[in-house]
Each structure stands twice: as structure tokens, then as C-alpha cells.
Protein backbone atom coordinates (compact mmCIF):
# COMPACT_ATOMS: atom_id res chain seq x y z
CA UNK A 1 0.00 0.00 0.00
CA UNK A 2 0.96 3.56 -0.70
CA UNK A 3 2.44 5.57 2.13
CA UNK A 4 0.27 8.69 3.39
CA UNK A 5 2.40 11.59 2.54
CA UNK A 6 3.56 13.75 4.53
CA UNK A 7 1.47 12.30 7.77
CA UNK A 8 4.32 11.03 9.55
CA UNK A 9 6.44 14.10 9.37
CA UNK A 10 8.21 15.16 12.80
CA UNK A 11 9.66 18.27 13.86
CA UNK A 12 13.18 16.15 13.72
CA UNK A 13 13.74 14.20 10.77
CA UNK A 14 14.49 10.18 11.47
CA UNK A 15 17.39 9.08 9.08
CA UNK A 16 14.56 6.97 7.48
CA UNK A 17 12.22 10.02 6.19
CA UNK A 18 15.68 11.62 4.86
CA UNK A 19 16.54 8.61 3.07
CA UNK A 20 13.13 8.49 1.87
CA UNK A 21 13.53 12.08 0.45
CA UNK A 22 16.76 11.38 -0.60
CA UNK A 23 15.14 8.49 -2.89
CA UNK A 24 12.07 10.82 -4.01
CA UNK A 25 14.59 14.31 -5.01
CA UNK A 26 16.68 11.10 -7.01
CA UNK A 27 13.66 10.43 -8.76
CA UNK A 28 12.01 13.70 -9.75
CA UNK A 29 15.17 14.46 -10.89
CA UNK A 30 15.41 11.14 -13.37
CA UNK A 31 11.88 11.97 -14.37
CA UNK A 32 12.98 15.44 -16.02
CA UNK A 33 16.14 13.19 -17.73
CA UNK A 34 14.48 10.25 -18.57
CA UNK A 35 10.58 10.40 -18.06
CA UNK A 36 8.83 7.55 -16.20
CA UNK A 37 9.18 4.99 -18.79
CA UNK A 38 12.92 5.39 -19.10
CA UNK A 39 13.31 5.05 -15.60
CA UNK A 40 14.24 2.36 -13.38
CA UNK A 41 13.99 1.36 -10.19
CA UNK A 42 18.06 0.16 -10.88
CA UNK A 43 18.16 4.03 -12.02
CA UNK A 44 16.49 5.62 -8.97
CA UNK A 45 18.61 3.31 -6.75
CA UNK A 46 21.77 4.34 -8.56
CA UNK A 47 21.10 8.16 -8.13
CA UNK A 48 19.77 8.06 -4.49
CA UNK A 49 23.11 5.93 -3.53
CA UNK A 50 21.46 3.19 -2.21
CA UNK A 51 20.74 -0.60 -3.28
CA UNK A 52 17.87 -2.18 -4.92
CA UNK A 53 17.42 -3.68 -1.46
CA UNK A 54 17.34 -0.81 0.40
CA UNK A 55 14.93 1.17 -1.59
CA UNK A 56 12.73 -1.61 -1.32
CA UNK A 57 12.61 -1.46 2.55
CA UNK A 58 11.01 2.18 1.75
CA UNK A 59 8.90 1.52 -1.72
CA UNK A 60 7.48 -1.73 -3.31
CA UNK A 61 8.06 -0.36 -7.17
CA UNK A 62 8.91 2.16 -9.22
CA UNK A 63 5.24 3.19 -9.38
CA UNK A 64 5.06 3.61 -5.54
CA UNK A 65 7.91 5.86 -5.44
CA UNK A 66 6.26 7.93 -8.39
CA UNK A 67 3.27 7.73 -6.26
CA UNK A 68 5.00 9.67 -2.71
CA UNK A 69 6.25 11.62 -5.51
CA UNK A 70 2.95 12.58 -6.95
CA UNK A 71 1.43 12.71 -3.51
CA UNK A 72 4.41 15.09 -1.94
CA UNK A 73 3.92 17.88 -4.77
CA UNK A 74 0.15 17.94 -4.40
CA UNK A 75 0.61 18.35 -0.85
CA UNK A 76 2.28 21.45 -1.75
CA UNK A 77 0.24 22.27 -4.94
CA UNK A 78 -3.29 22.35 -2.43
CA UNK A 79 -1.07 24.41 0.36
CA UNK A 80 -0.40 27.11 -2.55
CA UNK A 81 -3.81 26.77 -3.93
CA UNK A 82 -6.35 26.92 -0.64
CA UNK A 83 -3.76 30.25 0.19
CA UNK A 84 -6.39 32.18 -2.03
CA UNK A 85 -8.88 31.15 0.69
CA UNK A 86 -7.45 33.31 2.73
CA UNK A 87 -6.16 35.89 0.92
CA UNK A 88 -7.98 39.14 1.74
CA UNK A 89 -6.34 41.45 -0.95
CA UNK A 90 -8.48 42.94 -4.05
CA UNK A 91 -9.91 40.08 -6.19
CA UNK A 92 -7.45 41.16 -9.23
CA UNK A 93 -4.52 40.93 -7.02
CA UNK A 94 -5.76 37.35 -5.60
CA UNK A 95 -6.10 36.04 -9.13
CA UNK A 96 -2.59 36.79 -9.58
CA UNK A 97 -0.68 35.58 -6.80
CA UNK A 98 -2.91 32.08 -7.24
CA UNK A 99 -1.81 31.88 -10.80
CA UNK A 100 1.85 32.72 -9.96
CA UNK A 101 2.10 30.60 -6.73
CA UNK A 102 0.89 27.57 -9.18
CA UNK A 103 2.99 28.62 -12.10
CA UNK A 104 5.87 28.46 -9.62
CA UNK A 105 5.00 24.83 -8.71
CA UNK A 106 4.92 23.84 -12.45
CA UNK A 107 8.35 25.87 -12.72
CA UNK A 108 9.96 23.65 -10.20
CA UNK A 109 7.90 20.31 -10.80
CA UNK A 110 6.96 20.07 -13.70
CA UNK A 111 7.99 16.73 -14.54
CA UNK A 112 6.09 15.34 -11.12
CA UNK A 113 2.53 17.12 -12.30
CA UNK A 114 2.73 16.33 -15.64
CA UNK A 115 3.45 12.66 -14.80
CA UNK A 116 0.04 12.81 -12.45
CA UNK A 117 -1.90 13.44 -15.54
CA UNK A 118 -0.15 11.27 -17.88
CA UNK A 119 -0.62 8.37 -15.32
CA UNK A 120 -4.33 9.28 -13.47
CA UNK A 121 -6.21 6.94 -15.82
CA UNK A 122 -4.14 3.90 -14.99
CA UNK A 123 -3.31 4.76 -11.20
CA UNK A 124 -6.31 5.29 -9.22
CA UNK A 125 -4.14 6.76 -5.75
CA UNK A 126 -2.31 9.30 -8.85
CA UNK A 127 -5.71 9.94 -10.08
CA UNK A 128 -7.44 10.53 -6.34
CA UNK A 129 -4.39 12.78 -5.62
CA UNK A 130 -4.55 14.62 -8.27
CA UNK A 131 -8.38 14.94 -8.23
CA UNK A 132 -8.17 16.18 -4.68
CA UNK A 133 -6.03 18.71 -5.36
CA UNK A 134 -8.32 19.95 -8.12
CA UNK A 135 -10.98 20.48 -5.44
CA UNK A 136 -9.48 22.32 -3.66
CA UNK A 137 -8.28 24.60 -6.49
CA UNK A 138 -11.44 24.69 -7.84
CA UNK A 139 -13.19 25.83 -4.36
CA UNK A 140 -10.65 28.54 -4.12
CA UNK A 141 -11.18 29.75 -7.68
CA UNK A 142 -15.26 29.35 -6.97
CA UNK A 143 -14.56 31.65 -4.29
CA UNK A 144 -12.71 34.34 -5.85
CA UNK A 145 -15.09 34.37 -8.52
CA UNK A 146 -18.04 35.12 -5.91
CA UNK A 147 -16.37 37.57 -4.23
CA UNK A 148 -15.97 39.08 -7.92
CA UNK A 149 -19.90 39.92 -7.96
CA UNK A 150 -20.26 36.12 -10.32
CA UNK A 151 -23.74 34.45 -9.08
CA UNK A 152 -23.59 31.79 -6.62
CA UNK A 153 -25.85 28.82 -7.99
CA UNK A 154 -25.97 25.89 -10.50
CA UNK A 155 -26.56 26.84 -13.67
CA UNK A 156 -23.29 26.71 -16.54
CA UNK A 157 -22.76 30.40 -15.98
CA UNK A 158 -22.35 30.79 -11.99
CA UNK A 159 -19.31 30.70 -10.31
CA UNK A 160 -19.30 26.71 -9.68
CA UNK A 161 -19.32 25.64 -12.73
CA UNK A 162 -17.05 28.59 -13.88
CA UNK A 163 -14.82 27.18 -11.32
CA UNK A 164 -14.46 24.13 -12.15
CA UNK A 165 -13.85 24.90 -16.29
CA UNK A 166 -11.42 27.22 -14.71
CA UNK A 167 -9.33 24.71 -12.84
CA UNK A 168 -9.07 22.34 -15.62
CA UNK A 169 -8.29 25.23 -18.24
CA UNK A 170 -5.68 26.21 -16.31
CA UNK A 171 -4.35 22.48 -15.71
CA UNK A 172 -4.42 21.68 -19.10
CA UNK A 173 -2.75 25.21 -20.44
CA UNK A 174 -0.09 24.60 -17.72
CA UNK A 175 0.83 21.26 -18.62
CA UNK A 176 1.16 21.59 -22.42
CA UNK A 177 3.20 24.98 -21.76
CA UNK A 178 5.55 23.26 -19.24
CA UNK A 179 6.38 21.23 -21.71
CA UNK A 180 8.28 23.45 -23.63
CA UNK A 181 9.92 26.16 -22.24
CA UNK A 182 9.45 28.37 -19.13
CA UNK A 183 8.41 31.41 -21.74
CA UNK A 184 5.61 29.78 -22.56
CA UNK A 185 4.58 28.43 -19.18
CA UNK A 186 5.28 32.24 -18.12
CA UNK A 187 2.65 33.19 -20.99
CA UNK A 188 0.08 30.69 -20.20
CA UNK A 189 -0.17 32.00 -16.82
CA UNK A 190 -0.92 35.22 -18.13
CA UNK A 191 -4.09 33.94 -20.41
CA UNK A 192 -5.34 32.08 -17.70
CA UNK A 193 -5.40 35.41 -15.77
CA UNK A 194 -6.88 37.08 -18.75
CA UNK A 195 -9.51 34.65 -18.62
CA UNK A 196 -10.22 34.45 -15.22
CA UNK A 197 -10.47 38.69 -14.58
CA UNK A 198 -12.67 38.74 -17.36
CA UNK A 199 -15.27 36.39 -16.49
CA UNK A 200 -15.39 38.67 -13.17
CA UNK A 201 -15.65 41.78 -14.67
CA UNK A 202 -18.39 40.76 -17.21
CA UNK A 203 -19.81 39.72 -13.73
């Protein structure tokens, strides 16, 4: 079974969770030089400086590393995301820093989030992670949107359902542009903001 990440953390580190992040950093890092089909668990094993044996002790495959992988960026990704919650600045300005704090994520993980989605319809705890984290996004965009004067309600123009097209816009526009440079992750973010100030001021 897939560990609960991070659940167990402690204010000191045992050498076992710092091995364990030793292993994870190893493989985010082979999954931007390789990609998850390149990589092995001989590969991750290699790069962490441990043996085949040892990583074992910590993770049953190369999927259930992926998986703590997966499931330690999300933990992050719905930390930056729910922030908006919170955030009592002007509804312009709050559109912005969400965007940013999430481009920022895709900056530095990229290869971890776009692995989620490649993987979701084949790994249901990737695909529950990942849909979690959506939620949450998509509350906090559902929010901003109400506080931007858009009608609470269910029909395909009030801020629910706006939400929700929102958060999977921006998912999608994120992951294609990560893809290829961070120019055009950098401009992505800025259409998603387009998109997202102008649904509130047609509001």
C-alpha cells in the first residue's frame, strides 16, 4: 500500500524520512532526464546511492515511489492553492498571486505534475491525488469568482461551474506549456489570468 504523505512528518527528521527524500529528489530528478518509462527502479537506486534492497525497505516499485512523488507535490500544490482562501487582498490581485504561486510549482515540478496526468487513468491513488487537489483549487477559484460579484448557484454560468472549467483550463494550459519552455509556461499563466479577470468583470 501507498504511504500517506507527509502524515508522519516530525519536527526532527528520522534518518529513514531523509533517506526516503533522498530516494524521491533522485527520482524527480530522473523523471525530467528520462521520463517515467525510461526510468528504473536500478536508475532511482543508482542516483539516491542506495541498493535495490534498500529502496525496497522504503517503496514496493517504481510506481510507488512515483506515487510519494505525486502525492508530496500535491501536498504542496493544495497548500499554494487553498492560500487564495485566505487571501484578503483585491480580487485582481488574488487572481494573480494564485496563478503565480501555481505557475511556480509547475516551474519547479513540472515533470512530477505532468506525470500525475499522464498516469491518473491507470493509477487510481495518482488519479485521487490529483483529483483532490483539483478540489481544492477549484473551491478557491469558486470563491474568488463570488467575491468578484459572479452568481452563486448551478446553472453553466455561476461561479461553480465557472470554477471548475477554470481549474481544468488552467491544468491543461499549464501542462502543455511546461512542456516546452518556461516562456511559454510564463505566458500561459498570463491567459489564464486574462480569462479568469474577465469572467469577473463581465460579472
Amino acid at each position: 500500500m501507498t504511504k500517506s504523505w507527509p502524515s508522519r512528518r516530525t519536527a526532527t527528521p528520522r534518518k529513514g524520512d531523509l533517506r526516503e527524500e533522498q530516494i524521491l529528489d533522485s527520482a524527480e530528478a530522473l523523471l525530467a532526464t528520462k521520463g517515467y518509462t525510461g526510468m528504473t527502479v536500478a536508475d532511482i537506486a543508482e542516483s539516491a546511492g542506495v541498493t535495490r534492497g534498500a529502496l525496497y525497505f522504503y517503496f514496493a516499485s517504481k510506481q510507488d515511489v512515483t506515487t510519494a512523488l505525486v502525492a508530496r507535490t500535491t501536498q504542496a500544490l493544495q497548500e499554494k492553492s487553498g492560500a487564495a482562501l485566505s487571501n484578503t487582498a483585491p480580487v485582481d490581485e488574488v487572481i494573480a498571486t494564485a496563478l503565480e504561486r501555481t505557475a511556480q510549482l509547475w516551474r519547479q515540478h513540472g515533470p512530477v505534475m505532468r506525470v500525475a496526468v499522464d498516469l491518473g487513468s491507470s493509477v487510481p491513488e495518482i488519479d485521487r491525488l490529483w483529483t483532490d487537489t483539483a478540489n481544492v483549487f477549484v473551491e478557491a477559484i469558486t470563491d474568488v469568482l463570488r467575491r468578484g460579484g459572479v452568481p452563486t448557484g448551478d446553472g453553466p454560468g455561476d461561479a461553480p461551474a465557472l470554477g471548475r472549467a477554470l481549474c481544468w483550463m488552467i491544468e491543461r494550459s499549464f501542462y502543455q506549456a511546461s512542456k516546452i519552455s518556461v516562456a511559454d509556461l510564463d505566458a500561459a499563466r498570463q491567459t489564464c489570468q486574462e480569462v479568469w479577470l474577465r469572467l469577473v468583470q463581465a460579472s
